[in-house]
Protein backbone atom coordinates (compact mmCIF):
# COMPACT_ATOMS: atom_id res chain seq x y z
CA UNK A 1 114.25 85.87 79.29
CA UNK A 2 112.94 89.32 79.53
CA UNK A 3 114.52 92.89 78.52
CA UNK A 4 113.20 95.86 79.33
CA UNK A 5 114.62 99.81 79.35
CA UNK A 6 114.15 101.48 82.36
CA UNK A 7 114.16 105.16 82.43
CA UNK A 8 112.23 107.85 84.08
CA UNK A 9 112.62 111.17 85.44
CA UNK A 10 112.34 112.51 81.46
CA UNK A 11 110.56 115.65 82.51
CA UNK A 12 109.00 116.71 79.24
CA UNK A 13 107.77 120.47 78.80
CA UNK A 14 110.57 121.52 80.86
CA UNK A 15 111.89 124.98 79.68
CA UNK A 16 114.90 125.48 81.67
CA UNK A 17 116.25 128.53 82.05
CA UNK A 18 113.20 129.68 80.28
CA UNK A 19 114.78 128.22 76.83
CA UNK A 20 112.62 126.58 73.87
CA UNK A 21 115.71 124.92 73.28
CA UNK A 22 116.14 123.31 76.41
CA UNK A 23 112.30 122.55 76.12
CA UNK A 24 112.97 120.65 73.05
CA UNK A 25 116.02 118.35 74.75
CA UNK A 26 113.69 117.18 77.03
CA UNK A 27 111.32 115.61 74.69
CA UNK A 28 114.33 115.11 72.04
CA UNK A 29 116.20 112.58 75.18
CA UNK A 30 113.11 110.79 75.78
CA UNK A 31 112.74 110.28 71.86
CA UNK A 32 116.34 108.90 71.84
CA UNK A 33 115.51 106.21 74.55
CA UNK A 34 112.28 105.14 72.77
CA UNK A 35 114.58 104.78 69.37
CA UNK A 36 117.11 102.67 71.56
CA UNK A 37 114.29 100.43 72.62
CA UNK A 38 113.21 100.03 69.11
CA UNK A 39 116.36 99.43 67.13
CA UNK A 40 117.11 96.84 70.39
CA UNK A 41 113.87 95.24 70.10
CA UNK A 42 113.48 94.95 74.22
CA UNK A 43 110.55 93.43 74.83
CA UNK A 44 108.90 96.67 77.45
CA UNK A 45 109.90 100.28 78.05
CA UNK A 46 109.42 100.87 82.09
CA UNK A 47 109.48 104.34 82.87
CA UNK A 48 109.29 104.90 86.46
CA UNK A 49 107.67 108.41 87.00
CA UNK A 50 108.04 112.13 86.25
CA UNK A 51 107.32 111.49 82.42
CA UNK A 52 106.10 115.29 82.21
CA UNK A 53 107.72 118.32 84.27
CA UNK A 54 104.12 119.72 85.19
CA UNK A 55 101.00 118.46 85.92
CA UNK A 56 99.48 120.76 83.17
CA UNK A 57 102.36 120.18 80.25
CA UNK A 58 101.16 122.49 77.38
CA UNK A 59 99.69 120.81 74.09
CA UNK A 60 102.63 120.75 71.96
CA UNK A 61 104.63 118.39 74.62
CA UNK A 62 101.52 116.51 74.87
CA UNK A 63 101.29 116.11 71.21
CA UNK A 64 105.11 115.54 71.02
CA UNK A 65 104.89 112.80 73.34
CA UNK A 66 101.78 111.09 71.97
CA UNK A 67 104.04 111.08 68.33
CA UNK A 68 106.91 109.31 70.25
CA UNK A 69 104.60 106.62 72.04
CA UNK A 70 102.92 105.89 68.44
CA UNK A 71 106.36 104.99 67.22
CA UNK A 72 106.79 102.37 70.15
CA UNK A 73 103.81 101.34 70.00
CA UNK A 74 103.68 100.75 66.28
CA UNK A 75 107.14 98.29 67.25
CA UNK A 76 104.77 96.23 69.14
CA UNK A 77 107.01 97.10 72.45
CA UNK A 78 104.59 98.49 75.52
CA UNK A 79 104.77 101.43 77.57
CA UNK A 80 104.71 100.40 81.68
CA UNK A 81 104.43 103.33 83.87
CA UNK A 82 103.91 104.93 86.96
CA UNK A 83 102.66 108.01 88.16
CA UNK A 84 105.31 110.88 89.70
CA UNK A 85 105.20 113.61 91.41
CA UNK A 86 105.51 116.14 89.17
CA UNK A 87 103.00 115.30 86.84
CA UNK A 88 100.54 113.82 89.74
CA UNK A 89 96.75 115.44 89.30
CA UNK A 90 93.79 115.05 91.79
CA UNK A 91 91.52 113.70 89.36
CA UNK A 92 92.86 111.19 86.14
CA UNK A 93 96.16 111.16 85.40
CA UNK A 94 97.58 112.31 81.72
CA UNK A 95 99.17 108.84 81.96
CA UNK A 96 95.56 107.56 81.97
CA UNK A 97 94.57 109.17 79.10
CA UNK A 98 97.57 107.30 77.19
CA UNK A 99 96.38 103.89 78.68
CA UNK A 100 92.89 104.99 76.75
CA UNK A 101 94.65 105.37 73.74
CA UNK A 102 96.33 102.67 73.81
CA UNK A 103 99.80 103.45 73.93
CA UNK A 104 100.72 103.02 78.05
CA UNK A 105 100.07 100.28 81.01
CA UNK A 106 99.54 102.03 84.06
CA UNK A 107 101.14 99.79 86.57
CA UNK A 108 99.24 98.80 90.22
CA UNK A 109 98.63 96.14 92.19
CA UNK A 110 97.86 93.65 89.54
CA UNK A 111 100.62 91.93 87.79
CA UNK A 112 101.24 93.13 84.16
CA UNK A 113 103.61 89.99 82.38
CA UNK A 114 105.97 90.34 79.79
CA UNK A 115 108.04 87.57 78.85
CA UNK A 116 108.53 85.51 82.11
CA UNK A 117 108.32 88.74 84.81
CA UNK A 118 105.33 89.89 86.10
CA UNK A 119 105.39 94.06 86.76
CA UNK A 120 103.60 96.24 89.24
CA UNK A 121 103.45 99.51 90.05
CA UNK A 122 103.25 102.37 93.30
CA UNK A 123 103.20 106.09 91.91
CA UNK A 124 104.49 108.24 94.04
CA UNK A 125 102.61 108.92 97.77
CA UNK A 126 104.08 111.48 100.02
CA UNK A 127 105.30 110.99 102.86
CA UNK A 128 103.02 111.95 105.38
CA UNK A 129 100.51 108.92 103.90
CA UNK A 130 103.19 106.34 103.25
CA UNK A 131 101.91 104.70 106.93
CA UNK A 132 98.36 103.97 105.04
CA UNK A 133 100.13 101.73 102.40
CA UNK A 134 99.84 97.88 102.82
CA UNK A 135 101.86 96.89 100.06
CA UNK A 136 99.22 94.19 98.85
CA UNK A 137 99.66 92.86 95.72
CA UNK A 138 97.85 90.09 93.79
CA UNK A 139 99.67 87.15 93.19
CA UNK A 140 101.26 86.18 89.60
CA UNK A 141 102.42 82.60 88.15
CA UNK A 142 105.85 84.35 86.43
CA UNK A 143 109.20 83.47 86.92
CA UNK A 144 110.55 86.97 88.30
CA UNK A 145 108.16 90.28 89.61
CA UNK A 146 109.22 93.55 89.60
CA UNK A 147 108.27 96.67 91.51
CA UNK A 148 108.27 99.77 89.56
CA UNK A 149 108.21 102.71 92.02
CA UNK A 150 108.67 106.77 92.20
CA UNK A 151 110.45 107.96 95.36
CA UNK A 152 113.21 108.01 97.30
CA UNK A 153 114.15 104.94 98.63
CA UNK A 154 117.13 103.99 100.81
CA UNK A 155 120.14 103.48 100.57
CA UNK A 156 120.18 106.22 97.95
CA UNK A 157 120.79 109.65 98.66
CA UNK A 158 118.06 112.02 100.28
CA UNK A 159 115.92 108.92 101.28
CA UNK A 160 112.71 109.00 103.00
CA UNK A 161 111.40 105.32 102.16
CA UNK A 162 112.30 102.18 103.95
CA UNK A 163 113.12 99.88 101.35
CA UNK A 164 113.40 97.21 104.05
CA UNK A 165 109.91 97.48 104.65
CA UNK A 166 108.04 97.37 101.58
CA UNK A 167 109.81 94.17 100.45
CA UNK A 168 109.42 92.96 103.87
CA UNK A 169 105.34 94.08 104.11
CA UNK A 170 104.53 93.20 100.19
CA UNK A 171 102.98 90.40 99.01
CA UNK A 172 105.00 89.72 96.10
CA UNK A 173 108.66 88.57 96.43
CA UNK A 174 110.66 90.84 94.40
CA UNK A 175 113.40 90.30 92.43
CA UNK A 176 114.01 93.83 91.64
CA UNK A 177 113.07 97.21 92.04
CA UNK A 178 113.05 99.67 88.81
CA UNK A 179 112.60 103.34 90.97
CA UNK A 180 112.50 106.89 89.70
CA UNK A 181 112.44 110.30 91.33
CA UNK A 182 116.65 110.10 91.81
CA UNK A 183 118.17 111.89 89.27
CA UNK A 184 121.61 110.45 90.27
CA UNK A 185 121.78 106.58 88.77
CA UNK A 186 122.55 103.94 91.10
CA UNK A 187 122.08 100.15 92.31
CA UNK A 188 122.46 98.16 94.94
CA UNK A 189 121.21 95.13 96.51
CA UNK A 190 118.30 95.26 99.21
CA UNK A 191 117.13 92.15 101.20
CA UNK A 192 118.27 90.13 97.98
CA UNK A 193 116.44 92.13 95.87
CA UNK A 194 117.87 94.57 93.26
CA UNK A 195 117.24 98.26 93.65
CA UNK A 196 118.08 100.73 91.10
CA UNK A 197 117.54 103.96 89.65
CA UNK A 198 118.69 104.46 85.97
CA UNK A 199 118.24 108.71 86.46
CA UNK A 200 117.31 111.61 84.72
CA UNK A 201 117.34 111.73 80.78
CA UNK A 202 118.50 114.98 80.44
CA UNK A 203 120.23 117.18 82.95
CA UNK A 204 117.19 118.81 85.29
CA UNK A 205 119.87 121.22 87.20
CA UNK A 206 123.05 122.13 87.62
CA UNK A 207 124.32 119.40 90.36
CA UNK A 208 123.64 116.77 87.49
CA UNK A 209 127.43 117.03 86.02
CA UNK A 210 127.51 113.05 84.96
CA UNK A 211 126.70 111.46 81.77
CA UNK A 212 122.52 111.05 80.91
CA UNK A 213 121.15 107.27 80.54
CA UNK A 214 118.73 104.70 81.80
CA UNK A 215 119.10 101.42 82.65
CA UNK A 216 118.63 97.99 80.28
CA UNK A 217 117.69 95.32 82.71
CA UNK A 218 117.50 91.55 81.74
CA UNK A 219 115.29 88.61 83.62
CA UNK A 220 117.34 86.12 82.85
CA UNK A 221 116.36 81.84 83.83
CA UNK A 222 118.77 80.53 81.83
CA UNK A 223 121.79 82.43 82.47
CA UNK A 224 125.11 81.48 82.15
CA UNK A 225 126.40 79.12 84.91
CA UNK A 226 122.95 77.80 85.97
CA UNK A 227 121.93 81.10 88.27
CA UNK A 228 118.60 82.97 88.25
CA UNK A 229 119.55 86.70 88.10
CA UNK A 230 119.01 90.13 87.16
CA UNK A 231 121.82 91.55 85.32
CA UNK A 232 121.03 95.60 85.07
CA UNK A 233 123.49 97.58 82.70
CA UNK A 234 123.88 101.12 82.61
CA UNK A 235 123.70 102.85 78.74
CA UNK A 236 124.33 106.91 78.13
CA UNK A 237 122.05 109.38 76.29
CA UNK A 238 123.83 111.77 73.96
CA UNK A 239 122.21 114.56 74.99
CA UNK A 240 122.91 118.48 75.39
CA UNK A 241 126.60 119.11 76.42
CA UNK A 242 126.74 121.14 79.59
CA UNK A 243 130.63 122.82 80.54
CA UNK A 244 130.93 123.52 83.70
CA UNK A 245 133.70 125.89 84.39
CA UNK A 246 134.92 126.47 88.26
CA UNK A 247 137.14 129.65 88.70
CA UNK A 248 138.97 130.38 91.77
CA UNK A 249 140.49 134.20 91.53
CA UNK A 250 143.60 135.13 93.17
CA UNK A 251 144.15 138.67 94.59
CA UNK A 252 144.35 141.14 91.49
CA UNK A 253 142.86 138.60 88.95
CA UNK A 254 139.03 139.45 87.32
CA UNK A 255 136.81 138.97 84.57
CA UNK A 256 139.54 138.40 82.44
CA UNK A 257 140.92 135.53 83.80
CA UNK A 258 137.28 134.43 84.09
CA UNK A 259 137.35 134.83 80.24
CA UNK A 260 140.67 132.88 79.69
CA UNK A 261 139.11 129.81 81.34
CA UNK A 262 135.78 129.63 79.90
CA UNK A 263 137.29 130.13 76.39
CA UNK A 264 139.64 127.10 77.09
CA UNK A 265 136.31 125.05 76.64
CA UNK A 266 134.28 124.03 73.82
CA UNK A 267 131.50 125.64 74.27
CA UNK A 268 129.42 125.08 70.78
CA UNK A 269 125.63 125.29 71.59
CA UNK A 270 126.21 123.71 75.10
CA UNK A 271 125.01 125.40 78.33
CA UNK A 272 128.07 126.71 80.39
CA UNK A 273 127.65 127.48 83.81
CA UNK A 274 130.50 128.88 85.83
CA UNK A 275 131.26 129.04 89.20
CA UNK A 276 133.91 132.06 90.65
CA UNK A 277 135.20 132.07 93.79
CA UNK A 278 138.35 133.35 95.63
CA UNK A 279 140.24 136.67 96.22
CA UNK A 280 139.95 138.60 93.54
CA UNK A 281 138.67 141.49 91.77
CA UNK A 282 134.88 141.58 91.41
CA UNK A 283 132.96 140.23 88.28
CA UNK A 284 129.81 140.98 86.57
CA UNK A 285 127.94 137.87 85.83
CA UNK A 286 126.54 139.64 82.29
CA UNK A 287 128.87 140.30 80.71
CA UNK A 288 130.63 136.96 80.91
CA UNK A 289 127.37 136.06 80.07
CA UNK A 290 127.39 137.47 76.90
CA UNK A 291 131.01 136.38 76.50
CA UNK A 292 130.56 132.98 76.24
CA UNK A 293 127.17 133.42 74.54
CA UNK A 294 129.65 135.24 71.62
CA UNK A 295 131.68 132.20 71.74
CA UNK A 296 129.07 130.27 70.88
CA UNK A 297 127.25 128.99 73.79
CA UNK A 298 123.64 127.73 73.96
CA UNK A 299 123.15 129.33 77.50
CA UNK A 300 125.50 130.92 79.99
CA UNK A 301 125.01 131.47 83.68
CA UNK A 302 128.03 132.70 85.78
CA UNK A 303 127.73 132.37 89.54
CA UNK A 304 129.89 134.41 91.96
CA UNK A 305 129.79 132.81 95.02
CA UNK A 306 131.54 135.67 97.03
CA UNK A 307 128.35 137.67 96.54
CA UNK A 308 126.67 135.19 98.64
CA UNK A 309 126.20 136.88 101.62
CA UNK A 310 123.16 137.40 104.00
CA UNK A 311 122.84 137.82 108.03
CA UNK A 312 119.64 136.10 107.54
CA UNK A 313 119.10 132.31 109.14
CA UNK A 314 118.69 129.34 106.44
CA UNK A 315 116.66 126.67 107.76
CA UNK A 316 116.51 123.53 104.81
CA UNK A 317 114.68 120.83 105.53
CA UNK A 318 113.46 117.56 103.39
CA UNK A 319 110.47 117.27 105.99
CA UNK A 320 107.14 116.98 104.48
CA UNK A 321 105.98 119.92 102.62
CA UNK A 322 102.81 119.94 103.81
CA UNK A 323 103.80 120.79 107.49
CA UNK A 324 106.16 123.39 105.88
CA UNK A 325 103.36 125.14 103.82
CA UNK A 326 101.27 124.92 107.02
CA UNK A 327 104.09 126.67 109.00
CA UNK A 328 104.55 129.27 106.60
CA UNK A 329 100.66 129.94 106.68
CA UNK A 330 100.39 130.72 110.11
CA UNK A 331 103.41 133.25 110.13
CA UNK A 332 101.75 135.29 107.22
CA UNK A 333 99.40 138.06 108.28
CA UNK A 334 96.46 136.37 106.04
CA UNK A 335 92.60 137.10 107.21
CA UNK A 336 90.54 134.77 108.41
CA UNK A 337 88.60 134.71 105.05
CA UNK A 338 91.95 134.64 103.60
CA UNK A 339 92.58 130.92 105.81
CA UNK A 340 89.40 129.72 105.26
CA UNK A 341 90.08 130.07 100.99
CA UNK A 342 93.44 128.66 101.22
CA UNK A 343 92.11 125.66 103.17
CA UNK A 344 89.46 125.16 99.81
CA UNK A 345 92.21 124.99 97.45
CA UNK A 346 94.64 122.73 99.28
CA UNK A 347 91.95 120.64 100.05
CA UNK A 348 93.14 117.12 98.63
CA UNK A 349 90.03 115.85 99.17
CA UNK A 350 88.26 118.52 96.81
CA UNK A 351 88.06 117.93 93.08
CA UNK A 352 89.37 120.65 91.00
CA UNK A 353 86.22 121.03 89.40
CA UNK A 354 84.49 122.22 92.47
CA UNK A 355 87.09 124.57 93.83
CA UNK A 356 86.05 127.17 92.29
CA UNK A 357 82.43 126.80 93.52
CA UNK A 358 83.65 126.07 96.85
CA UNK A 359 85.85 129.21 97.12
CA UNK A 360 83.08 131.33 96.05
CA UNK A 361 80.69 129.86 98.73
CA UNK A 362 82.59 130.08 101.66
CA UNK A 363 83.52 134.08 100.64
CA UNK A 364 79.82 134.47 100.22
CA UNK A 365 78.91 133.69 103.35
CA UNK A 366 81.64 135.76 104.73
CA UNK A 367 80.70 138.50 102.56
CA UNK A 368 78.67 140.36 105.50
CA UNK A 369 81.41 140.32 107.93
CA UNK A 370 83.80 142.65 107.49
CA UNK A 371 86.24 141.71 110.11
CA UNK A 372 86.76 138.46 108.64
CA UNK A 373 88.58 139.60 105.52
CA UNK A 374 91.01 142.19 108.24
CA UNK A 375 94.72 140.75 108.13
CA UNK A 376 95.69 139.41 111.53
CA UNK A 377 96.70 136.34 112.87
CA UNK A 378 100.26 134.76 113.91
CA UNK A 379 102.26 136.20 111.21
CA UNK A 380 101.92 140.15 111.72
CA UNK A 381 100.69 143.23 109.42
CA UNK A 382 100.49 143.25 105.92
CA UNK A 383 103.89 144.64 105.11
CA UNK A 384 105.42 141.51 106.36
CA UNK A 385 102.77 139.66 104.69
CA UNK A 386 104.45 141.25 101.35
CA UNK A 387 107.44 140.58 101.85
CA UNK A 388 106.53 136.67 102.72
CA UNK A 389 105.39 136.86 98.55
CA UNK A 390 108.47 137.87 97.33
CA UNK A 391 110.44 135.19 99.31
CA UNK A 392 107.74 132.56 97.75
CA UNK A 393 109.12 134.04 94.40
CA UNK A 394 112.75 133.49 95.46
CA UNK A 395 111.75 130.09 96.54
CA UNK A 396 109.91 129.35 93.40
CA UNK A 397 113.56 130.32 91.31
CA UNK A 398 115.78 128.50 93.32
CA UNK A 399 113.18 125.34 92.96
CA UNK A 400 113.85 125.54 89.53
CA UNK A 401 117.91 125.08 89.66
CA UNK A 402 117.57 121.75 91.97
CA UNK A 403 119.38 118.85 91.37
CA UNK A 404 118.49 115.68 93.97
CA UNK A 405 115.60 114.74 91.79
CA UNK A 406 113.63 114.80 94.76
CA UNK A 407 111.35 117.81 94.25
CA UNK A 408 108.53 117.20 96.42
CA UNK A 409 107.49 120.91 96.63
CA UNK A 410 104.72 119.38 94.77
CA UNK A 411 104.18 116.12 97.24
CA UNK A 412 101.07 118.16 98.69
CA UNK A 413 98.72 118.35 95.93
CA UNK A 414 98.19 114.62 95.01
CA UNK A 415 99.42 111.15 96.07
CA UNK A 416 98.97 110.17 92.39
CA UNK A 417 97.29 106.83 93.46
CA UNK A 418 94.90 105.85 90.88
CA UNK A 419 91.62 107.48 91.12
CA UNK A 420 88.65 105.24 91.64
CA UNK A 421 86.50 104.75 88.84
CA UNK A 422 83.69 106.79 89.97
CA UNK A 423 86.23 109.50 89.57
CA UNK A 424 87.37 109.04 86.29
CA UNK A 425 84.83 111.12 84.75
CA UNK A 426 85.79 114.54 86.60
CA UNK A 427 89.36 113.91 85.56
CA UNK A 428 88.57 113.53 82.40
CA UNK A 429 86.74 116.64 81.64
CA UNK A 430 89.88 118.30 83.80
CA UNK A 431 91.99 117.11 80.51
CA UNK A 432 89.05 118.11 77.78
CA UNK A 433 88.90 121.37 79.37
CA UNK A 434 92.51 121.76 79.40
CA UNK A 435 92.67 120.78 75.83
C-alpha cells in the first residue's frame, strides 16, 4: 500500500490584491499541507505544478519554501513534482535547484517508486506543442503507476487536453492521474483510469468560493473485498476566510443597505468581496470599502456591476496565447526595428542570457537606417499604439482576479520540459544571478 498527498496549484509569492498578508497565506497553506503529511506519516507529497506564482518568486518565498521542504524532508517523506506554468523558466527550473539540494524529485519519463507505485511526470507544454509529445515512458516492475501532470485535461472544466489520448498513446498503463493547473477539485474516471485534481491551496481569485484542500490518495493491493483500487479522498485546508456578500438593490435602496448586509457577516480579518447589482441608488465602492475594513476586515473590494458598461466588442478566447500575442502585434503601430526586438525576446529558442546581446545586435545593425525605427505597419499611428499599452495594463489587472486556474497568459514563454543537460549550466547562473 502506498499514500501519498496530492496538492498543487499552491502559488507561493502571490501578493494578492497587493497584500503581504495575502502573500504570507500562500506560503502559510502550503506549510499546513506539508504538516498534514507529516503528522499522517504518508509515504510521498505529489504536488502537481504551480508551486510558485512567478517564475522569478522573490528570496524570502524562496527561502520560506526551502524552510518548509527541510521539515519534510527531515520526516524522511519526499517531495515529487512537476513543473507548471507559472513558475516555468527557459533555462533550469527553481524546482531543479531543490532536486540539487536534496529536498524534491522532479518527475519525467522514468519511473520514481514509492511503496508499490511507480510515479512519472509531464510539466506543463502548451498547447500549440502538445502534437510533438509521444507519451513514452520507460517501463517499471510496480504494482500501480501514476501520471502526475499540469494542465487542463478533459472532462474538467476549460479543457484543452485529450485525456483519451495520452492514456491511449503512453506507454505505461495508468492507474491514475494526479493533475494540477484546475483550481476547482474534481475526479472522475477516464478509460479506467482515475483522474483528479485536488485544487488550489488557497483561494487564487474571486470565483474560488469553496472550501481549500488537496487530495490523500491510497494504492491499495490488498483492499478490502479482494479489489485492486485507488481510493482518492478529499481533505480541507483551514485557510483565510473569504465572505462573499451579493447585494441586489431595489429602487430607492443605497449604500446603506449595502452596509446592513455586509455587517450581517463576520468579517474578522477575512477578505470580503461584494457584489451590487439591481435598481437602486448608486454606490461608491470606497467607502464601503473602508466600511467593512472598520469592521474589521482583512481586505474589502465592492463591485458594482451596474457600472459595467462599454459599447466596445469583448472577444474571450482560451485559444493559444501565442497566436493571440501575435495578433495583437500586428495591430500595434510598432516599427520594424520595434518587430524585429520583440521577435528576440519571445524567442523560445533564445536563452535568457543572450537576449540581451541579441537585442543589442540586431538594433546595431539597424542603427544606420532611420526608417526602420518609423512606426508603421498593420496597426496604425502611434496614438493608437498608446492606447494598445494601457489596454495591456487593463489586461494585466483583470489577469490577476482569475479564477479557472488555467492562466496560460504565461503558456508562451516556456514549455517547462526539462532542459537538457548541456543547458543546465545557463540556468543555473539565471538563478545565481537572480540570487
Amino acid at each position: 500500500m502506498t499514500r501519498v498527498i496530492h496538492t498543487g496549484d499552491t502559488h507561493i509569492g502571490y501578493a494578492q490584491y497587493h497584500s503581504p498578508v495575502r502573500r504570507q497565506d500562500f506560503l502559510d497553506a502550503f506549510e499546513a499541507v506539508i504538516d498534514d503529511a507529516i503528522d499522517g506519516d504518508v509515504d510521498a507529497v505529489i504536488h502537481a505544478g504551480d508551486l510558485f506564482h512567478d517564475r522569478r518568486p522573490e528570496l524570502v518565498d524562496l527561502m520560506g519554501t526551502i524552510s518548509v521542504l527541510r521539515r519534510l524532508d527531515d520526516a524522511g517523506i519526499p517531495l515529487l513534482a512537476v513543473v507548471g506554468n507559472h513558475e516555468s523558466t527557459r533555462g533550469g527550473q527553481w524546482l531543479d535547484l531543490f532536486e540539487r539540494l536534496g529536498l524534491a524529485t522532479r518527475l519525467g519519463d522514468e519511473p520514481t517508486v514509492v511503496g508499490d507505485t511507480a510515479f512519472y511526470g509531464l510539466d506543463h507544454v502548451p498547447v500549440s506543442r502538445r502534437d510533438d509529445l509521444d507519451y513514452a515512458f520507460a517501463d517499471h516492475d510496480a504494482d500501480y503507476a501514476a501520471l502526475v501532470a499540469h494542465g487542463l485535461f478533459e472532462p474538467f472544466g476549460y479543457a484543452d487536453w485529450d485525456t483519451e489520448a495520452v492514456l491511449a498513446e503512453s506507454d505505461v498503463a495508468f492507474d491514475a492521474m494526479l493533475l494540477g493547473d484546475n483550481h476547482t477539485p474534481d475526479v472522475a474516471e477516464v478509460s479506467d483510469t482515475w483522474v483528479t485534481y485536488p485544487g488550489s491551496t488557497e483561494r487564487a481569485s474571486a470565483s474560488e468560493k469553496e472550501g481549500r484542500g488537496y487530495n490523500l490518495v491510497t494504492f491499495d493491493a490488498d483492499a478490502a473485498g479482494g479489489d485492486d483500487r485507488v481510493d482518492i479522498r478529499r481533505r480541507a485546508l483551514d485557510t483565510r476566510p473569504f465572505v462573499f456578500v451579493e447585494v441586489d438593490l431595489r429602487e430607492g435602496e443605497g449604500a446603506a443597505r449595502v452596509r446592513e448586509k455586509v455587517r450581517q457577516h463576520d468579517l474578522d480579518d477575512a477578505v470580503v468581496l461584494v457584489d451590487v447589482t439591481g435598481e437602486g441608488e448608486p454606490v461608491t465602492p470606497a467607502a464601503i470599502e473602508e466600511f467593512a475594513t472598520e469592521e474589521g476586515a482583512l481586505i474589502a473590494r465592492v463591485t458594482d456591476r451596474r457600472e459595467v458598461e462599454t459599447d466596445a466588442e469583448v472577444d474571450v478566447s482560451f485559444a493559444d496565447p501565442e497566436d493571440a500575442v501575435r495578433e495583437r502585434i500586428e495591430e500595434m503601430a510598432l516599427s520594424e526595428a520595434a518587430r524585429d526586438v520583440d521577435e528576440a525576446v519571445r524567442a523560445d529558442t533564445l536563452p535568457d542570457s543572450n537576449v540581451r546581446k541579441t537585442v543589442k545586435g540586431r538594433v546595431e545593425e539597424r542603427i544606420d537606417d532611420l526608417d526602420a525605427f518609423e512606426g508603421g505597419g498593420a496597426g496604425g499611428d502611434a496614438e493608437e499604439g498608446d492606447d494598445s499599452k494601457e489596454g495591456a495594463d487593463e489586461r494585466d489587472e483583470a489577469h490577476e482576479e482569475t479564477g479557472t486556474g488555467d492562466d496560460t497568459a504565461e503558456d508562451g514563454d516556456d514549455d517547462g520540459e526539462r532542459a537538457p543537460e548541456t543547458a543546465a549550466t545557463d540556468g543555473q547562473v539565471s538563478m545565481e544571478d537572480y540570487l
